[in-house]
C-alpha atoms as a PDB file:
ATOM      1  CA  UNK A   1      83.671 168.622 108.327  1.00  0.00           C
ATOM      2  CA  UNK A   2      86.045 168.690 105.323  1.00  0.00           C
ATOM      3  CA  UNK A   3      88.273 166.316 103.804  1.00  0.00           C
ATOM      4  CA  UNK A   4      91.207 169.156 103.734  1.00  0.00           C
ATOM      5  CA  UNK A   5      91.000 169.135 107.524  1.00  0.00           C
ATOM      6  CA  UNK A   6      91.671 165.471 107.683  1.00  0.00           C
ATOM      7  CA  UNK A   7      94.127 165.010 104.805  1.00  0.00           C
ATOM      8  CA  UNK A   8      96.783 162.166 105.062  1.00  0.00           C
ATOM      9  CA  UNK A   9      99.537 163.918 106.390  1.00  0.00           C
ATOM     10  CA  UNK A  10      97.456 164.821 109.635  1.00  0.00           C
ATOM     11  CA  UNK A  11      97.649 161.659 110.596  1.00  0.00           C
ATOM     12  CA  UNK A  12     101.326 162.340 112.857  1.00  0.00           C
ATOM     13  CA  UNK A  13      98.662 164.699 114.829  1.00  0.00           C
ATOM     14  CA  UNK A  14      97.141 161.950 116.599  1.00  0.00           C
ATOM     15  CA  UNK A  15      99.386 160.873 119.508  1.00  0.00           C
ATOM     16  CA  UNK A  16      96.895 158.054 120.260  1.00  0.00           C
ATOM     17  CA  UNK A  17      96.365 155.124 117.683  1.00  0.00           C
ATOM     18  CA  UNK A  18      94.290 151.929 118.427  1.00  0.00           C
ATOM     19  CA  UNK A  19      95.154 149.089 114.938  1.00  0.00           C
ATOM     20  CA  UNK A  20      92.177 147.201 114.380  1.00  0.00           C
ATOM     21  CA  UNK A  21      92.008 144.012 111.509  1.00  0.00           C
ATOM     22  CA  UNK A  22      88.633 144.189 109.606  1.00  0.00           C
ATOM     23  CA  UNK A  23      86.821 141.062 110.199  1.00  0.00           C
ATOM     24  CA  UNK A  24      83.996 139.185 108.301  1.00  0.00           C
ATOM     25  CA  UNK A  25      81.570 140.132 110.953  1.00  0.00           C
ATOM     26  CA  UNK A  26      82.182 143.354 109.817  1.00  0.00           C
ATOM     27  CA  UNK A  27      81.896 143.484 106.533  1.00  0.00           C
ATOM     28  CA  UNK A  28      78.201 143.664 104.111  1.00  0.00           C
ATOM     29  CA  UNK A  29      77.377 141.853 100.752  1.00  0.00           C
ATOM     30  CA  UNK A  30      79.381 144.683  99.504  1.00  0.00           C
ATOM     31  CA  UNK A  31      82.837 143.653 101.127  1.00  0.00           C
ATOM     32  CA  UNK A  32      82.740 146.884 102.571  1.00  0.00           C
ATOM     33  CA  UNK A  33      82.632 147.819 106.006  1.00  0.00           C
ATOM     34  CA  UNK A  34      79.612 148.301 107.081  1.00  0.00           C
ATOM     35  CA  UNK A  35      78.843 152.318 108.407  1.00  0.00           C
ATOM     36  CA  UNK A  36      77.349 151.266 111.915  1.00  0.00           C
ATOM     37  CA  UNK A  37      81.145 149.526 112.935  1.00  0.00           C
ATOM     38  CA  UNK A  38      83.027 152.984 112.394  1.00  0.00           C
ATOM     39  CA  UNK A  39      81.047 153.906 115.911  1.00  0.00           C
ATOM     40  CA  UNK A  40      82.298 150.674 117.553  1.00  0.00           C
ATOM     41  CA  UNK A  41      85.945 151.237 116.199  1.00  0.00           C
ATOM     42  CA  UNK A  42      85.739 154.889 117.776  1.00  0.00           C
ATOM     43  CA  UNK A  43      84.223 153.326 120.834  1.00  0.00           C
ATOM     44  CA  UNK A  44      87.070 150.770 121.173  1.00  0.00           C
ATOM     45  CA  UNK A  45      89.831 153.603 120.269  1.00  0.00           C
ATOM     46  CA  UNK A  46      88.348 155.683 123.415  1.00  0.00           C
ATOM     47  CA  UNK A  47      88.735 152.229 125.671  1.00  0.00           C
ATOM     48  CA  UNK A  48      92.247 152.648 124.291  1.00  0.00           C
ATOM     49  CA  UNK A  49      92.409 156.244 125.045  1.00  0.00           C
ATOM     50  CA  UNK A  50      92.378 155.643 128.629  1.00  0.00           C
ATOM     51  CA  UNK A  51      95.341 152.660 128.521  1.00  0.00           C
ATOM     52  CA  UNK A  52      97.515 155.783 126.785  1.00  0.00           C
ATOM     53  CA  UNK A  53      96.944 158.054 129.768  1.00  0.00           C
ATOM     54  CA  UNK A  54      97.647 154.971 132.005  1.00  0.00           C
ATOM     55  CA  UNK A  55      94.085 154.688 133.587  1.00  0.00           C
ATOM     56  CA  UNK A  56      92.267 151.575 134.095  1.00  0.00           C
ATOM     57  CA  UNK A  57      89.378 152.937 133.264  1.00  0.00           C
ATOM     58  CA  UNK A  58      86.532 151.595 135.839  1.00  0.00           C
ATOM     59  CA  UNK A  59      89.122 152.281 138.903  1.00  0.00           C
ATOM     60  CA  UNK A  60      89.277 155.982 137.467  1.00  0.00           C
ATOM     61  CA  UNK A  61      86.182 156.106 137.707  1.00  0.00           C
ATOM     62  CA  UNK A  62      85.311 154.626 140.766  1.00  0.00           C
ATOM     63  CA  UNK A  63      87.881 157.008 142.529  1.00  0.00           C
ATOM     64  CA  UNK A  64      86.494 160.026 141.452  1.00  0.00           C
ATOM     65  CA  UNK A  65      82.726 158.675 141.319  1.00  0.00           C
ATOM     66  CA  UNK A  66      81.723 159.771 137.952  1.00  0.00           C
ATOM     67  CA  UNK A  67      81.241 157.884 134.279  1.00  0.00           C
ATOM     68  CA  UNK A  68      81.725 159.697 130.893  1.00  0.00           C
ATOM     69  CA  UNK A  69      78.888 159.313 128.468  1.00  0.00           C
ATOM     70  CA  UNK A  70      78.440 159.574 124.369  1.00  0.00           C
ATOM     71  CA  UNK A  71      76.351 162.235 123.743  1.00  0.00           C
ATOM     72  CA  UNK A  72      76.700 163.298 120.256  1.00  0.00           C
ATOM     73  CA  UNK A  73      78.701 161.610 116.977  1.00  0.00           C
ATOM     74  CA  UNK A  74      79.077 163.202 113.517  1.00  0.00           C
ATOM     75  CA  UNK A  75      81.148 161.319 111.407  1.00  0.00           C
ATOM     76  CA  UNK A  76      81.692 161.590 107.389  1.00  0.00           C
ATOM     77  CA  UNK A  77      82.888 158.712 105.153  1.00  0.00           C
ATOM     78  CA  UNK A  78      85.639 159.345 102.360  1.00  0.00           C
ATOM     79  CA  UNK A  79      86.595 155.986 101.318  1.00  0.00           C
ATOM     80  CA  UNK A  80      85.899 152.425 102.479  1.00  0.00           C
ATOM     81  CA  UNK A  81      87.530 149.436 104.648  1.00  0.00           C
ATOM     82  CA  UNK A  82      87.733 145.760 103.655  1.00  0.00           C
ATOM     83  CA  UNK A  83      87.771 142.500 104.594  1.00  0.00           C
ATOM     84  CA  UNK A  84      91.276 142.060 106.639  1.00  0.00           C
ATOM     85  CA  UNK A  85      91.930 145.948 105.843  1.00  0.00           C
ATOM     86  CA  UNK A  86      94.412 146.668 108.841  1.00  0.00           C
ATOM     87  CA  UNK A  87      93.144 149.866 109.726  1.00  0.00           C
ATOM     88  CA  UNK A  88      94.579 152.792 112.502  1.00  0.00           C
ATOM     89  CA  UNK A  89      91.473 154.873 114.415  1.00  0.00           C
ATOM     90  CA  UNK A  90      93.331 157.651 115.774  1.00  0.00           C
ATOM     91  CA  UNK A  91      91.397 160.075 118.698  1.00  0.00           C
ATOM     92  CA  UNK A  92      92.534 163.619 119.927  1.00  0.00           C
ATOM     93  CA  UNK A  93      91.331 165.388 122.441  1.00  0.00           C
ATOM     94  CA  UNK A  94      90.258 168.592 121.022  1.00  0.00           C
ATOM     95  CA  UNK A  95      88.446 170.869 123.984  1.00  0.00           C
ATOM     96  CA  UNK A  96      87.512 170.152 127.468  1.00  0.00           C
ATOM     97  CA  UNK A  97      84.434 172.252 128.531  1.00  0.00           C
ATOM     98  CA  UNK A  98      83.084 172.404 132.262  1.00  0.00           C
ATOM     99  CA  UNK A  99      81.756 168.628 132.201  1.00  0.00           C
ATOM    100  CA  UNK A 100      82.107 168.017 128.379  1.00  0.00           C
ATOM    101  CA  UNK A 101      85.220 166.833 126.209  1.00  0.00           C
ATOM    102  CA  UNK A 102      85.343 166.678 122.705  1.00  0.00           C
ATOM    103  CA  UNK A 103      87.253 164.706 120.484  1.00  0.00           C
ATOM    104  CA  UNK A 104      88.880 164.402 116.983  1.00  0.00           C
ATOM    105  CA  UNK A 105      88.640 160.911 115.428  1.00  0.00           C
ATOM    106  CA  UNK A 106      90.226 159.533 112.007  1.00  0.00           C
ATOM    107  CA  UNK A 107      90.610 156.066 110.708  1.00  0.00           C
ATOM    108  CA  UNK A 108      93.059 155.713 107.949  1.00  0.00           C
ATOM    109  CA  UNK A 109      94.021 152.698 105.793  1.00  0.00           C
ATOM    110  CA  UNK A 110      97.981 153.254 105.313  1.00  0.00           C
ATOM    111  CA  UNK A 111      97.961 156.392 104.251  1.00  0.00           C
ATOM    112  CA  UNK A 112      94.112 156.679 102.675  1.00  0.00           C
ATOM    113  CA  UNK A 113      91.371 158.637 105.012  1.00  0.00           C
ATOM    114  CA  UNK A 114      88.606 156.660 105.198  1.00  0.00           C
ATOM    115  CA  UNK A 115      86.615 158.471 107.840  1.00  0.00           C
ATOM    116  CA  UNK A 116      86.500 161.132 110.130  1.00  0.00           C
ATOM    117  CA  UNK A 117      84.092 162.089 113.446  1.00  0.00           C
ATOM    118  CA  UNK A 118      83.687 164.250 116.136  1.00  0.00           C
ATOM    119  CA  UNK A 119      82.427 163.116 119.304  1.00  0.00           C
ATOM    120  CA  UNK A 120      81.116 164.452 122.295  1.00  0.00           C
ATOM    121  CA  UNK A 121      81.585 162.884 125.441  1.00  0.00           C
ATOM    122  CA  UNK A 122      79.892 164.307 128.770  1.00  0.00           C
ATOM    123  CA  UNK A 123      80.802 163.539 132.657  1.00  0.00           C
ATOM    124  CA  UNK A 124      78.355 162.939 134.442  1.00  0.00           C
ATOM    125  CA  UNK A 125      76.858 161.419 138.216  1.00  0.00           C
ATOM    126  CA  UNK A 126      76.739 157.644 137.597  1.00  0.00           C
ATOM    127  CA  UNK A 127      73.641 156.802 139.630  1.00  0.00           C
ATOM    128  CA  UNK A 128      71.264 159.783 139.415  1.00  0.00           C
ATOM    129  CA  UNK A 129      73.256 160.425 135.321  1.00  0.00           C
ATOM    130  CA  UNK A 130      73.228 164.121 135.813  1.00  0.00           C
ATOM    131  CA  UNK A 131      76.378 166.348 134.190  1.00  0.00           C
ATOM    132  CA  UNK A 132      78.895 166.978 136.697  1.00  0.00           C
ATOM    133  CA  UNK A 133      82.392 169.067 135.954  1.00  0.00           C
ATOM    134  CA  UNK A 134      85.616 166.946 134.797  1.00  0.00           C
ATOM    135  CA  UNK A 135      87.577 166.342 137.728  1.00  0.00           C
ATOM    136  CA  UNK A 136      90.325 168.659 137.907  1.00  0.00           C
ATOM    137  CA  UNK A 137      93.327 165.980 137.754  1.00  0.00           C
ATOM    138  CA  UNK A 138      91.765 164.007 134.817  1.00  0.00           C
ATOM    139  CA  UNK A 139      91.586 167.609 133.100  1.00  0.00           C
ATOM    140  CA  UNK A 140      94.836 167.962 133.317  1.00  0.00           C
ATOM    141  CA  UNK A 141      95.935 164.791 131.960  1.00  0.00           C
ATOM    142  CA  UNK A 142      94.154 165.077 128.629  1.00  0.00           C
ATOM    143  CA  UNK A 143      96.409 168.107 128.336  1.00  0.00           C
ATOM    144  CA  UNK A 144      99.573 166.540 129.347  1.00  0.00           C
ATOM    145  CA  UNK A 145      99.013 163.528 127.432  1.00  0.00           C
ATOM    146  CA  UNK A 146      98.217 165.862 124.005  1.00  0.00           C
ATOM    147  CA  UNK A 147     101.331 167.547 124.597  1.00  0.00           C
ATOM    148  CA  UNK A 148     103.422 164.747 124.112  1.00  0.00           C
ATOM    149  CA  UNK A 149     104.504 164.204 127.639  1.00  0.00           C
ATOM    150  CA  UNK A 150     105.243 160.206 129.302  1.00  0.00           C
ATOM    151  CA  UNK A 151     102.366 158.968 131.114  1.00  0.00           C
ATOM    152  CA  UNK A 152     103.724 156.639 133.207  1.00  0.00           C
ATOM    153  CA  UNK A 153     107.097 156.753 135.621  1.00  0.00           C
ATOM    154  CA  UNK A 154     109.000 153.914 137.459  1.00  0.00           C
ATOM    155  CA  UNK A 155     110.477 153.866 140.670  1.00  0.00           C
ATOM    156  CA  UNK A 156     112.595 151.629 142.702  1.00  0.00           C
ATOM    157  CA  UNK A 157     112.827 151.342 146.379  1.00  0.00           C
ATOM    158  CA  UNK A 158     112.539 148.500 149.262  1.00  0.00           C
ATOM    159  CA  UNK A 159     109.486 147.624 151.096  1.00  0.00           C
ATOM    160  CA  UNK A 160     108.814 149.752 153.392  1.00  0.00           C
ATOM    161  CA  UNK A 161     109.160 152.625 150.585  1.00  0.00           C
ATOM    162  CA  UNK A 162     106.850 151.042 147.890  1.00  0.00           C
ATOM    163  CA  UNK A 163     105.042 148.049 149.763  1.00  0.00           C
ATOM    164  CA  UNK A 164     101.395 150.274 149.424  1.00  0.00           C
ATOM    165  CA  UNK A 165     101.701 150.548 146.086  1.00  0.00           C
ATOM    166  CA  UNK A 166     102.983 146.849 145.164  1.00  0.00           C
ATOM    167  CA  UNK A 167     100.483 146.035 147.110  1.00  0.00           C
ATOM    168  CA  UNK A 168      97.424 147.279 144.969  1.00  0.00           C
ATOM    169  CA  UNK A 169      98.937 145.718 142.271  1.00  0.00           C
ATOM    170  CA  UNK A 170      99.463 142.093 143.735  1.00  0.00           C
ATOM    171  CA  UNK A 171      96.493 142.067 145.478  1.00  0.00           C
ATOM    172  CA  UNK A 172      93.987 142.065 142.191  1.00  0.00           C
ATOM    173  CA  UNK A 173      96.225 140.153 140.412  1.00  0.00           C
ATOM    174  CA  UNK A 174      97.623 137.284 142.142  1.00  0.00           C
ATOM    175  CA  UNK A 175      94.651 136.906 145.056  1.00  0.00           C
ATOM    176  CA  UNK A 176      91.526 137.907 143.447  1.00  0.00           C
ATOM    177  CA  UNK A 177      92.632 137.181 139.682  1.00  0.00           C
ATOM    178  CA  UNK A 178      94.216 134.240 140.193  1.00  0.00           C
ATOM    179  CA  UNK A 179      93.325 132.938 143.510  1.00  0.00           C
ATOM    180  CA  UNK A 180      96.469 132.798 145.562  1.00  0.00           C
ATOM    181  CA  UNK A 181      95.691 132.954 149.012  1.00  0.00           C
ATOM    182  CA  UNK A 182      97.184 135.920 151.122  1.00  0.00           C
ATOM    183  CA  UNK A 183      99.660 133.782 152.627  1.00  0.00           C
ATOM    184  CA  UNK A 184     101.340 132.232 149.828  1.00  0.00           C
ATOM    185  CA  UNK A 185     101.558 135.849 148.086  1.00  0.00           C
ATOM    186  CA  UNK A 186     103.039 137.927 151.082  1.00  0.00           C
ATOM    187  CA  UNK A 187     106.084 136.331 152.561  1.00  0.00           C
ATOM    188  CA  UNK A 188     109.757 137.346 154.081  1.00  0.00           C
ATOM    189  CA  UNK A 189     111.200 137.963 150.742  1.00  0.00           C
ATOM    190  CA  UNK A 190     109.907 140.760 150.663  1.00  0.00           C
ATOM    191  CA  UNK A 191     111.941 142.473 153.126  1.00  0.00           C
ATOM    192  CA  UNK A 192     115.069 142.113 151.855  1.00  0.00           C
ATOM    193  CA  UNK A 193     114.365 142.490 147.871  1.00  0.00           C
ATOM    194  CA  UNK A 194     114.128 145.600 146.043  1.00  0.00           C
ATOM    195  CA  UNK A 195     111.033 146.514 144.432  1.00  0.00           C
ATOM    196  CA  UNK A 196     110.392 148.858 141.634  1.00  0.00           C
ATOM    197  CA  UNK A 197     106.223 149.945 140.444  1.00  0.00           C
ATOM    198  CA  UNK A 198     104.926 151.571 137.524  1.00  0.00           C
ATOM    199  CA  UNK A 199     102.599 154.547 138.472  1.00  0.00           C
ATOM    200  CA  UNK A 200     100.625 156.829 136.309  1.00  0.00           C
ATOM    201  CA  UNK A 201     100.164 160.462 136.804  1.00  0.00           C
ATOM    202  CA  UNK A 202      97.588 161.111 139.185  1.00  0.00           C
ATOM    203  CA  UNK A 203      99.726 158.589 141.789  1.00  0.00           C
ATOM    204  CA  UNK A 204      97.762 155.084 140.833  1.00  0.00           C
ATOM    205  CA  UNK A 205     100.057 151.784 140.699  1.00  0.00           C
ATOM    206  CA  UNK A 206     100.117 149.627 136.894  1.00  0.00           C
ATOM    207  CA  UNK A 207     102.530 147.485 137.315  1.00  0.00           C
ATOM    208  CA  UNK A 208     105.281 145.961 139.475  1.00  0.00           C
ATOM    209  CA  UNK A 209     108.174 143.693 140.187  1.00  0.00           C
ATOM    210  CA  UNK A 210     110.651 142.912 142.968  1.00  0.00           C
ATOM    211  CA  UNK A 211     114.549 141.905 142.923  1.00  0.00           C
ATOM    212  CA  UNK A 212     116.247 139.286 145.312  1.00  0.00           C
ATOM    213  CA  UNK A 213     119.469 139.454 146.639  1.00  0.00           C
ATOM    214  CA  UNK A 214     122.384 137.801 144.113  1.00  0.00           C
ATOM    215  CA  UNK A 215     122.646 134.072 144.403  1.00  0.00           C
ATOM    216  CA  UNK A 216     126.164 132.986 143.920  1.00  0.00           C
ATOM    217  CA  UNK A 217     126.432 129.602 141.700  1.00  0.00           C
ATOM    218  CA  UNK A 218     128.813 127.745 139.527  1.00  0.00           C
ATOM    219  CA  UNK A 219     127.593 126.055 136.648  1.00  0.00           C
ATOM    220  CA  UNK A 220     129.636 124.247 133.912  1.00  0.00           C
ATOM    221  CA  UNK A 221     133.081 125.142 135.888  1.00  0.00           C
ATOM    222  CA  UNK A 222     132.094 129.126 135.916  1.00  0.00           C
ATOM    223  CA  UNK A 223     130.739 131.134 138.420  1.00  0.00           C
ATOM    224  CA  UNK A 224     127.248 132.923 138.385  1.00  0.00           C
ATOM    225  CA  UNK A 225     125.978 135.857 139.655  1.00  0.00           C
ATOM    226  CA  UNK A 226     122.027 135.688 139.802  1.00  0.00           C
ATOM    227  CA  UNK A 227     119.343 137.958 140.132  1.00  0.00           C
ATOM    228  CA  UNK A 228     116.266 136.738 140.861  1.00  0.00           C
ATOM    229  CA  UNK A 229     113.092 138.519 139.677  1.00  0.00           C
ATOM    230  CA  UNK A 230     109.562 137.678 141.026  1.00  0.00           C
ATOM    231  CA  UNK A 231     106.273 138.833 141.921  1.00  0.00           C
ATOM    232  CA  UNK A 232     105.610 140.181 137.949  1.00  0.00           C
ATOM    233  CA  UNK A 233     102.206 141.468 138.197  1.00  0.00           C
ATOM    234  CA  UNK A 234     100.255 143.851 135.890  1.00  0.00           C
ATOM    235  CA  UNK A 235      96.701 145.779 136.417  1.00  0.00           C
ATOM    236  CA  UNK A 236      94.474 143.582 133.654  1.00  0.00           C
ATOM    237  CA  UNK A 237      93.059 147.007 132.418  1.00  0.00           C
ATOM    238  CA  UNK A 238      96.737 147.917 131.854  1.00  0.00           C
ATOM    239  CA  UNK A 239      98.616 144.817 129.862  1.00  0.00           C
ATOM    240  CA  UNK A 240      99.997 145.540 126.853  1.00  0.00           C
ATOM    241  CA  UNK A 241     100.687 148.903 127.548  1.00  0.00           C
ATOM    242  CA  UNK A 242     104.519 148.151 128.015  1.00  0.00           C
ATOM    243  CA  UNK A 243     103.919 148.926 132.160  1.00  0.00           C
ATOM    244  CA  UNK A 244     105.597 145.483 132.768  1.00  0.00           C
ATOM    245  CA  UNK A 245     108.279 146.222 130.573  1.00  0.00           C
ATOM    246  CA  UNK A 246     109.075 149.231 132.794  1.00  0.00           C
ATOM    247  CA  UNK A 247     109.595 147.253 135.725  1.00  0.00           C
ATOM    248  CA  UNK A 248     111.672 144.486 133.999  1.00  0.00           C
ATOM    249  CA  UNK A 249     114.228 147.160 132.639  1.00  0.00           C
ATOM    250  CA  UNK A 250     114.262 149.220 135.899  1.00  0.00           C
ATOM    251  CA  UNK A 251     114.949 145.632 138.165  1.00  0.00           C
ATOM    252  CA  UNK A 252     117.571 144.520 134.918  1.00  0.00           C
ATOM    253  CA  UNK A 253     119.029 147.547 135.327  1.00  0.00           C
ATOM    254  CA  UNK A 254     119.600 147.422 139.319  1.00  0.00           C
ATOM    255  CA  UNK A 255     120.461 143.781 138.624  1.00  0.00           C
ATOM    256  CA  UNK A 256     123.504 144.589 136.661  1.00  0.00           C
ATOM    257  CA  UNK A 257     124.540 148.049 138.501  1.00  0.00           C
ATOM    258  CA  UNK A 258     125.271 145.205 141.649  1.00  0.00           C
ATOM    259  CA  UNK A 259     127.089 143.495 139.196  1.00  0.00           C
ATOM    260  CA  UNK A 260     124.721 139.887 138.562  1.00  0.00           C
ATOM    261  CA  UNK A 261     125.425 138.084 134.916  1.00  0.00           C
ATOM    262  CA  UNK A 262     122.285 136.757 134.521  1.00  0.00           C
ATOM    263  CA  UNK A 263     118.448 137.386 135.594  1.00  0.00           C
ATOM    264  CA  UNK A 264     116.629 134.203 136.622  1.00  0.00           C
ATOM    265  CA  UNK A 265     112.421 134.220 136.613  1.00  0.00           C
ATOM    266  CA  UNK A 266     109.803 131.166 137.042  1.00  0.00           C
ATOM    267  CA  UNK A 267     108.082 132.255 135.040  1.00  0.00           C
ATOM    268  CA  UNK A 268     103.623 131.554 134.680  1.00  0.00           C
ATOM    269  CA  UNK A 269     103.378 129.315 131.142  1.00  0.00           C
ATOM    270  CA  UNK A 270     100.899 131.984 130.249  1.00  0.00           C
ATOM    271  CA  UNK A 271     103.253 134.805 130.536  1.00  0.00           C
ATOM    272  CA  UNK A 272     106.248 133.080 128.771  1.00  0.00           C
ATOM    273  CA  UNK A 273     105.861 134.885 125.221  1.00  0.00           C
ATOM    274  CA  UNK A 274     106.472 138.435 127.196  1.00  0.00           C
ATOM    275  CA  UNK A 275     109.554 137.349 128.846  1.00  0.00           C
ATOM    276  CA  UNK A 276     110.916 135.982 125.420  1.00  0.00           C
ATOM    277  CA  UNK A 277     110.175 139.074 123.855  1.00  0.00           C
ATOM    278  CA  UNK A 278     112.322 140.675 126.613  1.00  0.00           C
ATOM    279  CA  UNK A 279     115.261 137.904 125.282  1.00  0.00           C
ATOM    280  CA  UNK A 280     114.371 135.379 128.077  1.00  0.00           C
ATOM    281  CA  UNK A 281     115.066 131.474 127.293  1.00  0.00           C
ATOM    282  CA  UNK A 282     113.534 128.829 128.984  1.00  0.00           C
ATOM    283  CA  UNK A 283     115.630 126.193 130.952  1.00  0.00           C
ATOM    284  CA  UNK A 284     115.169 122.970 132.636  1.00  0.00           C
ATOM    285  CA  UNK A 285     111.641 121.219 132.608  1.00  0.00           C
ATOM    286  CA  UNK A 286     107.859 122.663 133.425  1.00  0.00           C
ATOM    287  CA  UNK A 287     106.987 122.033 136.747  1.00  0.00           C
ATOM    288  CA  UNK A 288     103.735 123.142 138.805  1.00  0.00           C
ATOM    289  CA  UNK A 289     104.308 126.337 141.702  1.00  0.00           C
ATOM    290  CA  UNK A 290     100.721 126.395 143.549  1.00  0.00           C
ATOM    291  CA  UNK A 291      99.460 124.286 140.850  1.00  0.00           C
ATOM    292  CA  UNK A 292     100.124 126.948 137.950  1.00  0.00           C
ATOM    293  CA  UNK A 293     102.622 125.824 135.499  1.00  0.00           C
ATOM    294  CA  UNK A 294     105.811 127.687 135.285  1.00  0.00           C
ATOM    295  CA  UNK A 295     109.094 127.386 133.378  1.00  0.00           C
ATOM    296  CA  UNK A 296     112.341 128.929 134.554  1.00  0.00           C
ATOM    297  CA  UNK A 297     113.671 131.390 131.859  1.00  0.00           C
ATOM    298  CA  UNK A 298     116.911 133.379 132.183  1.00  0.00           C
ATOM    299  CA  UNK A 299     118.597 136.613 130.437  1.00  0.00           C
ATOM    300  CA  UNK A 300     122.192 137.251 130.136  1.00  0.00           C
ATOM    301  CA  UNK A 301     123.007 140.633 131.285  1.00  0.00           C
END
């Protein structure tokens, strides 16, 4: 494997980057990264991988009742990483044999090469670990996702359209993540709000969010027109992927098509810093909803 194959401007090949700081763990008496990590930054990029195609990875793999396995790395060094180096590993899926796939990787520093790999990944039975052929959808994605296309689509609808699918989003999230009971998750709202989810490909729900009907207010003298947006939930596999942004544009955007000025939340304390990057402000004091703290944000439209 050549340096010319892997020069600097091949980095725009990757579509899939995973940005990793080095840390002191990391690094040997030489301040250098030390050779063994390279295989643990590939290993995290291909975690990654699976987030681009918008898979949670062990429910993939549950549904089609198979596990992918390492079975051959050959990587050569060109330069090295440092301490706090912010460093991009980049992966491309390069062939896809009868139960094999192998991939490209890279890491670069800016613009530098430092390494390059190939590895060799094999499906295979998870219980008696023999080879077993990629399933046919999951072939296809690799493709689709190589050739630039969107993972991930939203769509809007009321209950009856889209309940199956909000549910298996709310159901590991708010009752076996966080422990709401049934009873306090499910309730009449439902019915009349519209609800929008964030699927991937191959028909699996990511994310998902639900709109209630405009409450009318006046406040300081001027009237309000507010849509209320609840029920926020993300697959944990899946956060960070910008699934939950989906949803919040897609219910914004019904939101003001109706004609509300303003989109209200209560929003989890946890989850605060992703509504303000969404240009949420907080209002009012903290209070407790089920005993989880929440503060009630709100967006002009």
């Amino acid at each position: 494997m050549s340096q010319a194959v892997f020069s600097a401007s091949s980095r725009s090949s990757f579509r899939h980057v995973t940005r990793l700081r080095v840390r002191w763990l990391e690094v040997d008496m030489q301040n250098i990264v030390f050779n063994a990590h390279y295989l643990a930054w590939y290993d995290t990029a291909f975690s990654d991988y699976w987030r681009s195609l918008g898979l949670a990875y062990g429910d993939t793999m549950r549904r089609f009742g198979c596990d992918v396995y390492l079975k051959k790395a050959t990587t050569e060094f060109h330069a090295s990483a440092k301490l706090d180096d912010l460093v991009e590993v980049c992966l491309r899926c390069e062939r896809i044999g009868n139960s094999s796939l192998l991939f490209t990787g890279a890491v670069f520093g800016g613009n530098q090469l430092l390494n390059s790999a190939e590895l060799l990944y094999v499906y295979a039975d998870p219980v008696q670990q023999r080879a077993m052929p990629v399933p046919e959808p999951l072939r296809d994605l690799y493709g689709t996702f190589e050739s630039g296309v969107e993972m991930t689509h939203c769509r809007t609808g009321d209950w009856s359209t889209l309940s199956e699918l909000a549910r298996a989003v709310r159901e590991p999230v708010f009752v076996q993540e966080q422990g709401f009971a049934p009873e306090e998750e499910y309730d009449g709202l439902d019915e009349t709000a519209l609800h929008a989810v964030v699927s991937n490909r191959i028909g699996m729900a990511l994310a998902t969010a639900r709109l209630l009907p405009t409450l009318e207010l006046e406040e300081e003298g001027r009237p309000l027109r507010i849509g209320r947006i609840g029920r926020v939930a993300v697959l944990q596999p899946l956060r960070g992927t910008g699934a939950g942004q989906l949803v919040m544009q897609a219910l914004q955007q019904s939101a003001r098509m109706r004609g509300d000025s303003h989109i209200q939340l209560g929003a989890q304390l946890s989850a605060a810093g992703f509504y303000r990057r969404l240009g949420y402000q907080p209002f009012g004091p903290v209070y407790e909803e089920c005993g989880v703290p929440h503060q009630d944000m709100r967006l002009a439209l």
